[in-house]
C-alpha atoms as a PDB file:
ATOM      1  CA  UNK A   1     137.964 147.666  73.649  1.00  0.00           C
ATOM      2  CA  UNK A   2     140.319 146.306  70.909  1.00  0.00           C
ATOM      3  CA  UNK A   3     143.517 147.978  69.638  1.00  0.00           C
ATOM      4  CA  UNK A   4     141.933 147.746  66.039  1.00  0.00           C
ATOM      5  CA  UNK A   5     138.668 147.955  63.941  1.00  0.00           C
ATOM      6  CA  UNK A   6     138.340 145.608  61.212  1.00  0.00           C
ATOM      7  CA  UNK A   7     135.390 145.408  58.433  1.00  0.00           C
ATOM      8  CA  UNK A   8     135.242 141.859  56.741  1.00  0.00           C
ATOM      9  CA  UNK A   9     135.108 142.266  52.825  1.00  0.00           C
ATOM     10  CA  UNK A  10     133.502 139.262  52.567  1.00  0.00           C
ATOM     11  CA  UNK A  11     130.643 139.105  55.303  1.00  0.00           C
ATOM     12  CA  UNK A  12     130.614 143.098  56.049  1.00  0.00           C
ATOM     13  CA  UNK A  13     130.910 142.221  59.530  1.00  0.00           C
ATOM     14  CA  UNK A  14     132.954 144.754  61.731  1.00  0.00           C
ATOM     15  CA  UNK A  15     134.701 143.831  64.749  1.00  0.00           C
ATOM     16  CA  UNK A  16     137.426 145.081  67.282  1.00  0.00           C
ATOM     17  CA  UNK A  17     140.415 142.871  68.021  1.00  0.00           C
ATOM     18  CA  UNK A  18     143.609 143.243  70.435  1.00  0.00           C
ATOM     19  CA  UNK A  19     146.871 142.541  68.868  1.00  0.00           C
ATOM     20  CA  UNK A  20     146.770 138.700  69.553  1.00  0.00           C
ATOM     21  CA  UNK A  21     143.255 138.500  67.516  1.00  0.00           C
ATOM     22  CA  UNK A  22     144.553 140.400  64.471  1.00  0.00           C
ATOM     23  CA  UNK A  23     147.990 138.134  64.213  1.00  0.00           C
ATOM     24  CA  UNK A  24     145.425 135.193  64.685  1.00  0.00           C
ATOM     25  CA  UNK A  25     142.417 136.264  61.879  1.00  0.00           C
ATOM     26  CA  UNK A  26     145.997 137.220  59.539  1.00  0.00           C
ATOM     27  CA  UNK A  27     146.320 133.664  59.731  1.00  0.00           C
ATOM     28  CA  UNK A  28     143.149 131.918  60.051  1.00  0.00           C
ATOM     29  CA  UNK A  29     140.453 134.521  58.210  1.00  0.00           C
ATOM     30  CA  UNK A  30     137.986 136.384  59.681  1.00  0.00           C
ATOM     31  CA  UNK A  31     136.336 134.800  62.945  1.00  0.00           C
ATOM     32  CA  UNK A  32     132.853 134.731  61.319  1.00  0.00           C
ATOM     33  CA  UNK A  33     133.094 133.497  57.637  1.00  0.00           C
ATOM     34  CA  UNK A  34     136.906 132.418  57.134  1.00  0.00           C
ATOM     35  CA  UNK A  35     137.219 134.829  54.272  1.00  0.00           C
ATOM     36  CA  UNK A  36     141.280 135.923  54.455  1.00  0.00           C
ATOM     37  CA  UNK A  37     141.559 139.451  55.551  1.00  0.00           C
ATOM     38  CA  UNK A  38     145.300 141.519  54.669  1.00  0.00           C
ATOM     39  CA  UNK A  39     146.993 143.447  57.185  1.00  0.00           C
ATOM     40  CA  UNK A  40     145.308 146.269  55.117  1.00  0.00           C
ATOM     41  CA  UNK A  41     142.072 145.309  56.582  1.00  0.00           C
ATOM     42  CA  UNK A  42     143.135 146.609  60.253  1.00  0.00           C
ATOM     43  CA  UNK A  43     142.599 150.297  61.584  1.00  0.00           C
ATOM     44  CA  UNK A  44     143.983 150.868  64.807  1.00  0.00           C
ATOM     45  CA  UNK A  45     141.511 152.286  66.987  1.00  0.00           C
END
C-alpha cells in the first residue's frame, strides 16, 4: 500500500504511490498520461 492517493486531473486515473513515486511523477507527470500533477495532487493515505 502506498503512503499517498493521487487522482490524475488529466486521465482521472487514481493511484497509490510511496514517497519515491510521488518525488518521481512531481517530476516526470503522472505514470499513465504524462499530464504534470502539483504536490497538491497527493493525499497521504
Amino acid at each position: 500500500m502506498g503512503e499517498y492517493l493521487t487522482s490524475c486531473p488529466a486521465c482521472g486515473r487514481e493511484f497509490e504511490a510511496d514517497e519515491e513515486m510521488r518525488v518521481a511523477t512531481l517530476e516526470y507527470g503522472c505514470p499513465i498520461c504524462a499530464a504534470t500533477l502539483t504536490p497538491a495532487a497527493f493525499t497521504p493515505h
